[in-house]
N, C-alpha and C. Protein backbone atom coordinates (compact mmCIF):
# COMPACT_ATOMS: atom_id res chain seq x y z
N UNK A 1 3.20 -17.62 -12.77
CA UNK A 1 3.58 -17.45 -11.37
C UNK A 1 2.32 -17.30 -10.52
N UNK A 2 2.53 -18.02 -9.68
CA UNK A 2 0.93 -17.93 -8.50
C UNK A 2 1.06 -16.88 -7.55
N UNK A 3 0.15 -16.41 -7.54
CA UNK A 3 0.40 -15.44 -5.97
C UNK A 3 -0.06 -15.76 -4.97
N UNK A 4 1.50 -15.14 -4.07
CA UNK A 4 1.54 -15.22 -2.73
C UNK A 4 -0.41 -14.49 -1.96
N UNK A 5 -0.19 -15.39 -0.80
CA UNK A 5 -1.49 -15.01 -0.42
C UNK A 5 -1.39 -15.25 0.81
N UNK A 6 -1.29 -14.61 2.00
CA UNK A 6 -1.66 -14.58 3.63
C UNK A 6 -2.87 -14.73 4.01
N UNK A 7 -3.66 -15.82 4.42
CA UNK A 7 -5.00 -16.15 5.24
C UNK A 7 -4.81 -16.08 6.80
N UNK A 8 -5.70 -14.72 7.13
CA UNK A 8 -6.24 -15.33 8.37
C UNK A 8 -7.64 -15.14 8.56
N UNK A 9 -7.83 -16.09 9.22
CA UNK A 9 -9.46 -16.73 9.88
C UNK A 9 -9.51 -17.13 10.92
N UNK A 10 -10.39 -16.43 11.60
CA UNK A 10 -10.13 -17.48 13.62
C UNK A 10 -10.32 -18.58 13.70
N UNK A 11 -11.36 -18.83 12.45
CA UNK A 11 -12.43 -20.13 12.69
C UNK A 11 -11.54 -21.58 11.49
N UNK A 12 -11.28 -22.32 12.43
CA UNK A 12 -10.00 -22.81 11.83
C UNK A 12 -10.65 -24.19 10.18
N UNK A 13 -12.00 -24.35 10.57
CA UNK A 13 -12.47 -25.01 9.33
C UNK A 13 -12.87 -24.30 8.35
N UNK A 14 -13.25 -22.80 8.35
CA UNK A 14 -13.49 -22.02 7.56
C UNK A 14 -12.14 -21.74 7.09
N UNK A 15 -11.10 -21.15 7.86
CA UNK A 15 -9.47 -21.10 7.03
C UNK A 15 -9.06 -22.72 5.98
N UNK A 16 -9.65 -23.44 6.51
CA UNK A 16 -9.17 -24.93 6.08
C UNK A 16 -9.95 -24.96 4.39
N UNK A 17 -11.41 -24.47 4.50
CA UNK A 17 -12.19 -24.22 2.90
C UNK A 17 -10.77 -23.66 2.46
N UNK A 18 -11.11 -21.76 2.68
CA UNK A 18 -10.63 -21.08 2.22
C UNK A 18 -9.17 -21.20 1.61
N UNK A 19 -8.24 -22.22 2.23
CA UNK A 19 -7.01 -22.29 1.90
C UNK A 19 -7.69 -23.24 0.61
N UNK A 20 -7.90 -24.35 0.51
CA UNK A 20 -8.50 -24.86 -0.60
C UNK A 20 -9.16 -24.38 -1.82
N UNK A 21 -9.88 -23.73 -1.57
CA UNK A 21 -9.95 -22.86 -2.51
C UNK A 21 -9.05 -22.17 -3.38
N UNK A 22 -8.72 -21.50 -2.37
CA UNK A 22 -7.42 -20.61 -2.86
C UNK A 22 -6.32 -21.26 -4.18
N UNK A 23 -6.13 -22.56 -3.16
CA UNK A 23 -5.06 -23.63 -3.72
C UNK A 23 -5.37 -23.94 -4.92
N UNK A 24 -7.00 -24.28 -5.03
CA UNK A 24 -7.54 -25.00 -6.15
C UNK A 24 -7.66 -23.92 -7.39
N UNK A 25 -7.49 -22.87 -7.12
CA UNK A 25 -7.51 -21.50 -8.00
C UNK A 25 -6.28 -21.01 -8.75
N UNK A 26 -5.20 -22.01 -7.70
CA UNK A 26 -3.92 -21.50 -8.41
C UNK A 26 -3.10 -20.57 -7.30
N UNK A 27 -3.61 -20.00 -6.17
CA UNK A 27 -3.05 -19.37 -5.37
C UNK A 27 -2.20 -20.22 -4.60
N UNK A 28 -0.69 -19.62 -3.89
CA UNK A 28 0.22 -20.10 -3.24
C UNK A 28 -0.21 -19.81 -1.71
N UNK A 29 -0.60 -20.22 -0.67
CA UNK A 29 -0.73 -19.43 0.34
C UNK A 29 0.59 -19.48 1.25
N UNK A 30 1.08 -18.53 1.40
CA UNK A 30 2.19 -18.70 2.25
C UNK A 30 2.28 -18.44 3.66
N UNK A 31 1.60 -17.85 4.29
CA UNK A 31 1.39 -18.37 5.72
C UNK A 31 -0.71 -17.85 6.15
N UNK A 32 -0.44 -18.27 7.42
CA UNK A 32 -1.92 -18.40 7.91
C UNK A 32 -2.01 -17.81 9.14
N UNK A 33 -2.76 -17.29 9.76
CA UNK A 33 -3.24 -16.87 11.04
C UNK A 33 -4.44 -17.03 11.47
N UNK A 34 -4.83 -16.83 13.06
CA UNK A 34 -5.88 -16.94 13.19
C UNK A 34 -6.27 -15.29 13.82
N UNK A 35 -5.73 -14.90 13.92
CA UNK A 35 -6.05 -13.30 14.41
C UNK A 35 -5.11 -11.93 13.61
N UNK A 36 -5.73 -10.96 13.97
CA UNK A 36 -5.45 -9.57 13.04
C UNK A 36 -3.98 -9.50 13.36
N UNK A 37 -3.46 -9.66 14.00
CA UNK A 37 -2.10 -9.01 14.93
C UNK A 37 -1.17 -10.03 14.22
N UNK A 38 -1.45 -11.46 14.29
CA UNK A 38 -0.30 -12.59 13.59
C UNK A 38 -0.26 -12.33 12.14
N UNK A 39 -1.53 -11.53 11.70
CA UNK A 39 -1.65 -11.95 9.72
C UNK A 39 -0.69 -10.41 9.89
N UNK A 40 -0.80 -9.36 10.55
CA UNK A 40 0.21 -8.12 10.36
C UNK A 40 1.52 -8.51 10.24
N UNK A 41 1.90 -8.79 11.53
CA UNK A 41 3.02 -9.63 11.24
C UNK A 41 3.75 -10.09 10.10
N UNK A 42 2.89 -11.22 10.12
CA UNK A 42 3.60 -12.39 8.95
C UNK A 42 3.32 -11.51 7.52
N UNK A 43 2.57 -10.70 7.68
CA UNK A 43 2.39 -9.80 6.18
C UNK A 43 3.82 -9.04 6.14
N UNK A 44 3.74 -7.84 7.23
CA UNK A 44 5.28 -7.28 6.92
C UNK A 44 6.86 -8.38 6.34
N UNK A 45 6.56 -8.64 7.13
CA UNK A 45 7.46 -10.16 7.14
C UNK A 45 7.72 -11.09 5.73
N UNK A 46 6.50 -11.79 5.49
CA UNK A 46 6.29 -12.39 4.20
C UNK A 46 6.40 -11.28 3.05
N UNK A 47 5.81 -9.99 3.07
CA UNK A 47 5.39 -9.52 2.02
C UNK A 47 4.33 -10.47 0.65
N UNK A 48 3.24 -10.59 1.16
CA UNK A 48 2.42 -11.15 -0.13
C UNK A 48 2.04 -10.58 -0.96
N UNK A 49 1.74 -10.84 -2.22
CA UNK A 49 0.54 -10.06 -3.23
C UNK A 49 -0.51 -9.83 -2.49
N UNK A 50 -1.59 -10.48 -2.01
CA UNK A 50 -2.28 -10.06 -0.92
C UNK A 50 -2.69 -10.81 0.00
N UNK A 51 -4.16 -9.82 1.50
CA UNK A 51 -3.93 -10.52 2.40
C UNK A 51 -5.55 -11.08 2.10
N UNK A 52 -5.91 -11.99 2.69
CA UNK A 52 -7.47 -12.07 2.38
C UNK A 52 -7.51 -12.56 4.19
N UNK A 53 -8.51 -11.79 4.57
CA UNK A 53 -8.91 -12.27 5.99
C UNK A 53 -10.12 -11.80 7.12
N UNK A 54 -10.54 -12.56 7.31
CA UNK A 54 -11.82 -12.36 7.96
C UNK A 54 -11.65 -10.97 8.77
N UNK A 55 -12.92 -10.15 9.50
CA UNK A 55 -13.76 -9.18 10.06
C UNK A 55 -13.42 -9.70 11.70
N UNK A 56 -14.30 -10.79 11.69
CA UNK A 56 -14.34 -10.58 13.36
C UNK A 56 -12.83 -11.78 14.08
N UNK A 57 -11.62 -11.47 14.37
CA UNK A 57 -10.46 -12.44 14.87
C UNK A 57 -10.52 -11.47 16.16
N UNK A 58 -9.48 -12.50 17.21
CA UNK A 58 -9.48 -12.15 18.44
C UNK A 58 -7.73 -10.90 17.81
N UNK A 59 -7.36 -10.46 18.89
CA UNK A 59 -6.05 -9.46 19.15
C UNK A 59 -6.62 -8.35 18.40
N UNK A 60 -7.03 -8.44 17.07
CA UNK A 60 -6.92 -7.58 16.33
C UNK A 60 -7.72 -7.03 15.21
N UNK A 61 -9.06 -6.84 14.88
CA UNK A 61 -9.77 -7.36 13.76
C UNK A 61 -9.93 -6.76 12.44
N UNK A 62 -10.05 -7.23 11.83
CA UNK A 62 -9.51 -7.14 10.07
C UNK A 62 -9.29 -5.86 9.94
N UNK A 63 -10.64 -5.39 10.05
CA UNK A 63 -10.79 -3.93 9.68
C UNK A 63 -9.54 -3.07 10.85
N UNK A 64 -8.83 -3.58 11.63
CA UNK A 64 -8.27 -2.59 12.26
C UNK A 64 -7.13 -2.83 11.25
N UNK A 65 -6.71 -4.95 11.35
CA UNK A 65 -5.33 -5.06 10.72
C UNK A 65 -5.21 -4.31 9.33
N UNK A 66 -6.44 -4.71 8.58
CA UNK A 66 -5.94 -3.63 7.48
C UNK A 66 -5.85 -2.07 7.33
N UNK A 67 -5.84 -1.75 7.99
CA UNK A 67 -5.54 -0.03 8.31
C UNK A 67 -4.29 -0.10 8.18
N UNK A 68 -3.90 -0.94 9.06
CA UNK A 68 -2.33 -0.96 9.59
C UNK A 68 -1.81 -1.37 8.25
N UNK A 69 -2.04 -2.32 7.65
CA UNK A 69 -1.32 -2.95 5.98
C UNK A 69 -1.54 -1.86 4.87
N UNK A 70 -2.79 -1.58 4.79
CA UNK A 70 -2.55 -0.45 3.43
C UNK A 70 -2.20 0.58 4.10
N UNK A 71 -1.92 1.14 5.37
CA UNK A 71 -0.61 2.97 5.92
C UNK A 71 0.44 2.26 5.20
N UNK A 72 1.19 1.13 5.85
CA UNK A 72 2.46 0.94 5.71
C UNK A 72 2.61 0.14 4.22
N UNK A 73 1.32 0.38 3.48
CA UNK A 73 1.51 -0.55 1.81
C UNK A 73 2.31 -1.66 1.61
N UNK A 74 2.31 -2.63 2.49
CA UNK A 74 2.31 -3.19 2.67
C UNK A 74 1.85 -4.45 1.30
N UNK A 75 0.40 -4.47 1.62
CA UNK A 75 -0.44 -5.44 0.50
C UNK A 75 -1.77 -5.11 0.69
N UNK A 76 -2.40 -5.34 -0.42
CA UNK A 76 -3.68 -5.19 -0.63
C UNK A 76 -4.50 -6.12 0.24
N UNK A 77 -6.08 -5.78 0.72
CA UNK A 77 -6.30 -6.72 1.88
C UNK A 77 -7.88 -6.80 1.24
N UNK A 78 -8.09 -8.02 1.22
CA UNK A 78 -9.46 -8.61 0.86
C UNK A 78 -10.36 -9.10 2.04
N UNK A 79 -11.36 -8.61 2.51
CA UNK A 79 -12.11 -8.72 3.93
C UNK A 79 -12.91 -10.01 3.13
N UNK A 80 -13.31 -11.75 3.94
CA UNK A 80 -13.92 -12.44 3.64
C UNK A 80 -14.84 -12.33 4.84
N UNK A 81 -15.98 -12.25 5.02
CA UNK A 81 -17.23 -12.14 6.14
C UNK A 81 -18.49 -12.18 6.09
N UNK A 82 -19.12 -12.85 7.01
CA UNK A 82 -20.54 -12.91 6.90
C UNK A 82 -21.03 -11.32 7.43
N UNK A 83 -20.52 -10.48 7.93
CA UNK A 83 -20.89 -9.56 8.25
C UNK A 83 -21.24 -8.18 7.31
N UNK A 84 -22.71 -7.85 6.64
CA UNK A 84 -22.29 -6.36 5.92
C UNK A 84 -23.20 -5.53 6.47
N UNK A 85 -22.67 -5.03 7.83
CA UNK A 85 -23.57 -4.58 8.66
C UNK A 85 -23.03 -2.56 7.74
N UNK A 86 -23.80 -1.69 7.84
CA UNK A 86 -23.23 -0.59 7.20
C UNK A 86 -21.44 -0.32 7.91
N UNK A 87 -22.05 -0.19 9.01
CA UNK A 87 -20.78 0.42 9.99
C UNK A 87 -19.41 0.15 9.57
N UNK A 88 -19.72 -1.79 9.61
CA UNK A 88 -18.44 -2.33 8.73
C UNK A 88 -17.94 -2.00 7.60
N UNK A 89 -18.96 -1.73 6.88
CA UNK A 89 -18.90 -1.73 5.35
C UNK A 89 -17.89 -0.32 4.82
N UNK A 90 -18.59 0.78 6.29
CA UNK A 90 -17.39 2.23 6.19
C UNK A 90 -16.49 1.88 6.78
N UNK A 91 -16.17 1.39 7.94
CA UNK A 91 -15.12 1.17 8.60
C UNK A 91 -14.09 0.49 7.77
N UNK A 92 -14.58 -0.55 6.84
CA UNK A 92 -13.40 -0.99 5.89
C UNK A 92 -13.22 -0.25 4.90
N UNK A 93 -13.60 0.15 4.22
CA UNK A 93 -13.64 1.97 3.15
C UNK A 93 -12.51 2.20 3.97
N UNK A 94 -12.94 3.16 5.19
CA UNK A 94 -11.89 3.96 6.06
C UNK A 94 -10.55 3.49 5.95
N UNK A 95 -10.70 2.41 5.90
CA UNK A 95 -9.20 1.22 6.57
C UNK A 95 -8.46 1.01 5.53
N UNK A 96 -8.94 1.54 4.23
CA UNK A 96 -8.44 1.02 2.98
C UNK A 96 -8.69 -0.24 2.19
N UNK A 97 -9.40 -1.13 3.02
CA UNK A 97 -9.90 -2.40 2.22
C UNK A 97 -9.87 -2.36 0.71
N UNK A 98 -9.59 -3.08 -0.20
CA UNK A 98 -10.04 -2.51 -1.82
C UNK A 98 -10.73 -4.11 -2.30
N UNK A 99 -11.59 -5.10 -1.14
CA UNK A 99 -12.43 -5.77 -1.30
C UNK A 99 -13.22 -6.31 -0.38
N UNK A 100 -14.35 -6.66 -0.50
CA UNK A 100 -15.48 -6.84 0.54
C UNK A 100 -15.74 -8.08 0.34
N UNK A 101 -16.36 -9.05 0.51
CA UNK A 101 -16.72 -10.31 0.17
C UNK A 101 -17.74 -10.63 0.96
N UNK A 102 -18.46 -11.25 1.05
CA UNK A 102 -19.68 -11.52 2.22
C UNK A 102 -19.86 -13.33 1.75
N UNK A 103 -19.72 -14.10 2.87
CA UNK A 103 -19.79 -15.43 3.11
C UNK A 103 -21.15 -15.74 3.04
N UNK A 104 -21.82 -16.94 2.38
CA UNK A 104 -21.17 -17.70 1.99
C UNK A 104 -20.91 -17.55 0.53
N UNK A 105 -19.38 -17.76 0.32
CA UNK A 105 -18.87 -17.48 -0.75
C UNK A 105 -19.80 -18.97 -1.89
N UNK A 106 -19.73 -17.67 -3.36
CA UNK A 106 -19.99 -18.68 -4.59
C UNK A 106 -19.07 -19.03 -5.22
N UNK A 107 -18.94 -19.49 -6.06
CA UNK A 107 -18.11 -20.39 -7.31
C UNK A 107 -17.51 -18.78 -7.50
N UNK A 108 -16.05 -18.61 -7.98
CA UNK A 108 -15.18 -17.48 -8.49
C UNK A 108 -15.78 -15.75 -7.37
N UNK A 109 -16.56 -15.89 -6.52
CA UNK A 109 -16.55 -14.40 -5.95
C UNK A 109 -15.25 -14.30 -5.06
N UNK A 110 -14.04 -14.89 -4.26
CA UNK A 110 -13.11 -15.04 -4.17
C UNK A 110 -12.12 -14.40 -5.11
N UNK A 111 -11.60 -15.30 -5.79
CA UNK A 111 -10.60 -15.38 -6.90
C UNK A 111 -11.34 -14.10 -7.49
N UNK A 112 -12.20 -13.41 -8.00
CA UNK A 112 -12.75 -12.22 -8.78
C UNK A 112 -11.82 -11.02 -8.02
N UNK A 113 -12.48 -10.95 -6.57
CA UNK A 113 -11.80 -9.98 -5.47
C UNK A 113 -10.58 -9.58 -5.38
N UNK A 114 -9.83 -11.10 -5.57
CA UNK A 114 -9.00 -10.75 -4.95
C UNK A 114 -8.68 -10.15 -6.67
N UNK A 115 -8.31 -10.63 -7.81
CA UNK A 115 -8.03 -10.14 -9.26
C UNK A 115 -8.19 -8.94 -9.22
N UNK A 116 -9.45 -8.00 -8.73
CA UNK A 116 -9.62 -6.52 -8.58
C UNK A 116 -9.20 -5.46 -7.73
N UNK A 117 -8.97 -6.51 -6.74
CA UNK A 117 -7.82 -6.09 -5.30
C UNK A 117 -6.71 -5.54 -5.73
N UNK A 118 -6.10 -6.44 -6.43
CA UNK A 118 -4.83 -6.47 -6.83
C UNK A 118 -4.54 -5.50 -7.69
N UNK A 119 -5.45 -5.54 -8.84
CA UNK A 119 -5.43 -4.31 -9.88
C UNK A 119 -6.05 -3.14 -9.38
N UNK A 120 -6.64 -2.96 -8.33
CA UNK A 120 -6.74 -1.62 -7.89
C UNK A 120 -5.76 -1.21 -6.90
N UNK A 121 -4.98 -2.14 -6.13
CA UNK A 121 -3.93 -1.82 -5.45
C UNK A 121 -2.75 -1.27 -6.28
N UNK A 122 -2.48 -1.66 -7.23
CA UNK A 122 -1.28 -1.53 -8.58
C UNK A 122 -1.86 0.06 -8.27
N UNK A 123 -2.80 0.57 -9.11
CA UNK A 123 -3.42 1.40 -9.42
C UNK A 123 -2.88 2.47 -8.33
N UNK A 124 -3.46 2.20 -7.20
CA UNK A 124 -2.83 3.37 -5.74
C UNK A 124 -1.44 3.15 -5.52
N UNK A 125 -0.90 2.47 -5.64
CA UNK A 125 0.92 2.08 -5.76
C UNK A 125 1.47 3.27 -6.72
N UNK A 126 0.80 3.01 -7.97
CA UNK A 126 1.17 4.52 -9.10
C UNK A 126 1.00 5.48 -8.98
N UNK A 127 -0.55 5.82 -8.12
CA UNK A 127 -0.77 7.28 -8.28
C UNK A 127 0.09 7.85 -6.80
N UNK A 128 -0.14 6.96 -5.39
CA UNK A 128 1.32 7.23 -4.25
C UNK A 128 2.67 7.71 -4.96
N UNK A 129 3.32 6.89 -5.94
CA UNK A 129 4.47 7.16 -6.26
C UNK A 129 4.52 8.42 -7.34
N UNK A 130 3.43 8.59 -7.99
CA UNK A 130 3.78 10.01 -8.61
C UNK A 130 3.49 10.86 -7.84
N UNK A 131 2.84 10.45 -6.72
CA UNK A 131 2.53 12.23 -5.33
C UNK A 131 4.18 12.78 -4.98
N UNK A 132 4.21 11.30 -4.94
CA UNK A 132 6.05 11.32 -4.09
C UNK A 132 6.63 11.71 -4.74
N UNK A 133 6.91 11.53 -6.38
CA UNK A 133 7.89 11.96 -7.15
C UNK A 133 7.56 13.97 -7.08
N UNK A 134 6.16 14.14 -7.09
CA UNK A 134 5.66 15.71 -6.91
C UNK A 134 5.97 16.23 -6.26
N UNK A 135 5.83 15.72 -4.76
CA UNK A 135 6.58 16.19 -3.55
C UNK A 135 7.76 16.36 -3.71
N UNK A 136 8.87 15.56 -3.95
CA UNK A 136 9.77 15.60 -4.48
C UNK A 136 10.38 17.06 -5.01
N UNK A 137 9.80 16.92 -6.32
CA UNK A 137 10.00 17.57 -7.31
C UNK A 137 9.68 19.39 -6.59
N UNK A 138 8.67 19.09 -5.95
CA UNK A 138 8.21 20.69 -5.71
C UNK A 138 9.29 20.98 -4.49
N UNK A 139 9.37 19.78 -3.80
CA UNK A 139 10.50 20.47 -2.48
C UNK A 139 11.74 20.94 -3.16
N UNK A 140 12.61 20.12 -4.14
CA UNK A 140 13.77 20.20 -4.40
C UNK A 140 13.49 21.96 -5.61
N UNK A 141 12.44 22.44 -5.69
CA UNK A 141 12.30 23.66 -6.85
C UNK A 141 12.03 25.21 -5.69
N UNK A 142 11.42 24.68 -4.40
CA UNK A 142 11.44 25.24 -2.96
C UNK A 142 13.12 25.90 -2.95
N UNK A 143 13.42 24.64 -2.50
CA UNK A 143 15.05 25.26 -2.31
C UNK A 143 15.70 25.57 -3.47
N UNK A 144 16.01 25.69 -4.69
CA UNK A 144 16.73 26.20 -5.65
C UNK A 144 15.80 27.80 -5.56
N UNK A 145 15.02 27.94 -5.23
CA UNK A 145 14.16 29.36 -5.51
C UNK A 145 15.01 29.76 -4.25
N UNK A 146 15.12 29.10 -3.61
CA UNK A 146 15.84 29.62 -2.02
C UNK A 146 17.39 30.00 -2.43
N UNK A 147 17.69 28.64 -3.11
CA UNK A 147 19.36 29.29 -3.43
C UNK A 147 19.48 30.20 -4.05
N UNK A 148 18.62 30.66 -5.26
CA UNK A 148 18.95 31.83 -6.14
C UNK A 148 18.66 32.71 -5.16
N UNK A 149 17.44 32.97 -4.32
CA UNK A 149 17.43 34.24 -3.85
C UNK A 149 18.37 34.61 -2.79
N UNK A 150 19.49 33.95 -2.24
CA UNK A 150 20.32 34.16 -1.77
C UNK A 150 21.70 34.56 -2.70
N UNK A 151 21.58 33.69 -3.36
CA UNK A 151 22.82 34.28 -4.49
C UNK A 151 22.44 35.44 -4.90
N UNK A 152 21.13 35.97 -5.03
CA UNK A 152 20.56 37.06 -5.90
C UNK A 152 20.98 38.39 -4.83
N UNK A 153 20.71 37.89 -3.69
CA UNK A 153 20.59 38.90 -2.54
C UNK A 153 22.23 39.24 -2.22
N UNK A 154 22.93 38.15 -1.83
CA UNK A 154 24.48 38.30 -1.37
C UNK A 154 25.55 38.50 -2.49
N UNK A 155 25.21 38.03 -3.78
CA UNK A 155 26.24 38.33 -4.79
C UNK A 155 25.87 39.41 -5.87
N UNK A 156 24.19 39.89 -5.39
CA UNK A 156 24.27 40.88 -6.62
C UNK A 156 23.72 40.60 -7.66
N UNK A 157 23.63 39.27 -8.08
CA UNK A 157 23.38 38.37 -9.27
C UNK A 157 21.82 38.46 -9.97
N UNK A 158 21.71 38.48 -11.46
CA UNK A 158 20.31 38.17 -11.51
C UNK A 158 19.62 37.10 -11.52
N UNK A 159 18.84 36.81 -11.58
CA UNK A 159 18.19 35.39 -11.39
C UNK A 159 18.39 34.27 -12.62
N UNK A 160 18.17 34.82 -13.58
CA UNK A 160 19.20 33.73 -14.77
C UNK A 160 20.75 33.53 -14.14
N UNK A 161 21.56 34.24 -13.65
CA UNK A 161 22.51 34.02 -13.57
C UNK A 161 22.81 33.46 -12.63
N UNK A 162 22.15 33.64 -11.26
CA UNK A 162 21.73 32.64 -9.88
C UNK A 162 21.58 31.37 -10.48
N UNK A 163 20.89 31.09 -11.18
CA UNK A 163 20.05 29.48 -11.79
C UNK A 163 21.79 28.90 -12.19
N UNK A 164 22.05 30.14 -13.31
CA UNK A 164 23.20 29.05 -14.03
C UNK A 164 24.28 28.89 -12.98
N UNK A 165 24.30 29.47 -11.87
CA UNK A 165 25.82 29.30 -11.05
C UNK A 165 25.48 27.71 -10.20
N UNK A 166 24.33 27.72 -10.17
CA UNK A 166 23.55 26.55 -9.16
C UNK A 166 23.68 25.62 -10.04
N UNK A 167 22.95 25.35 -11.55
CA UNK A 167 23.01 24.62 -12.46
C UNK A 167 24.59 24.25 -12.81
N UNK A 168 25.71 24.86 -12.84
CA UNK A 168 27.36 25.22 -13.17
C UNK A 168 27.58 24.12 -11.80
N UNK A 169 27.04 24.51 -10.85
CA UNK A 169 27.89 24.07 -9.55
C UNK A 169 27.11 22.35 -9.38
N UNK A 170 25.91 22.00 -10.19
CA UNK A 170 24.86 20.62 -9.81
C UNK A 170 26.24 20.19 -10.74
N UNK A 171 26.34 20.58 -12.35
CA UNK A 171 27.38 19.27 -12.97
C UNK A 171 28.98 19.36 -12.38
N UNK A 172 29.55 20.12 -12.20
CA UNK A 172 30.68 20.14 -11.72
C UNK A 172 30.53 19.27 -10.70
N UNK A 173 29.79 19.20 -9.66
CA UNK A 173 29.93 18.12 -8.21
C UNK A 173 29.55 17.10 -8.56
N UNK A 174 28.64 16.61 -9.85
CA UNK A 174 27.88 15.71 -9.76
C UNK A 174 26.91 15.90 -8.84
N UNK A 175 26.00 16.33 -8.39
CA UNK A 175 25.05 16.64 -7.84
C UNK A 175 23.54 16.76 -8.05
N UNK A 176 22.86 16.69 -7.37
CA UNK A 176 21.57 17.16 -8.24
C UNK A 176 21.68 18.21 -7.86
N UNK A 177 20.56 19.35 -8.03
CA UNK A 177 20.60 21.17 -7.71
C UNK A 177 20.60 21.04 -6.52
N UNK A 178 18.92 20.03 -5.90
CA UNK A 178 18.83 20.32 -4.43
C UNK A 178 19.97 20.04 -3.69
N UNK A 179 20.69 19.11 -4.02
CA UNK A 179 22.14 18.94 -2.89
C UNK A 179 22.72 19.92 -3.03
N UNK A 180 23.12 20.83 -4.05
CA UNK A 180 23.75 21.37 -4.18
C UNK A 180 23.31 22.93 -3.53
């Protein structure tokens, strides 16, 4: 299976390489832009494996659009640019970038990027979703400490016996605890 891939580039013969490339690598590109604001877009929209797209576009520029794509995780975003001025170089750090590239591209520094992009994006996808499952987990153990100490307080009850009336009352409803 090839992966999906969103290009934007202002500079419309440099997008014209780059899609070639891409193509010739095995990548699908499924849509194109020439500025930060259209590749957001068509990213939410499309959903790709990832976005690869130039630094300096008019509306919107990389380093802003990808801020906006890795908050909303969207897809992993590969910056292609002649630019590695420092500033940039934090500003895409900041933004979440998880590849840099500096033009003019060689034989496989492309296709490498984006391969490490991808597997380091996987990577923050897992460790996000076990925060969430934590969060989770610690909110829903918040309120059962809350329900017992109300059962504990209004019925008298001890705290094993708080747990099991909560635990008694999660299978009887079908419930989990916290709903319950």
């Amino acid at each position: 299976m090839s992966l999906r891939v969103i290009l934007a580039e202002d500079e419309t013969i440099i997008r014209m390489d780059l899609r070639e490339r891409l193509e010739a690598g095995g990548y699908q590109i499924v849509g194109e832009a020439s500025d930060g604001e259209s590749a957001v877009q068509m990213a939410r929209e499309l959903r790709p494996d990832v976005v690869v797209m130039d630094i300096k576009m008019p509306a919107l520029d990389g380093i802003q659009a990808a801020g906006r794509l890795t908050g909303e995780r969207v897809a992993p975003v590969v910056l292609v640019t002649a630019h590695g001025e420092p500033d940039l170089i934090v500003g895409a750090r900041e933004a979440g970038v998880i590849a840099y590239v500096l033009k003019p591209l060689r034989e496989g520094d492309l296709e490498s990027a984006i391969e490490i992009a991808l597997s380091r994006y996987n990577e923050f996808l897992e460790v996000s979703k076990e925060a969430d499952d934590l969060k989770d987990q610690l909110e829903t153990r918040k309120q059962v400490e809350r329900a017992k100490g109300l059962l504990m307080s209004n019925l008298g009850l001890s705290e094993p016996d708080a747990f099991r009336r909560i635990q008694k009352l999660s299978m009887d409803r079908r419930k989990s605890m916290r709903e319950v």
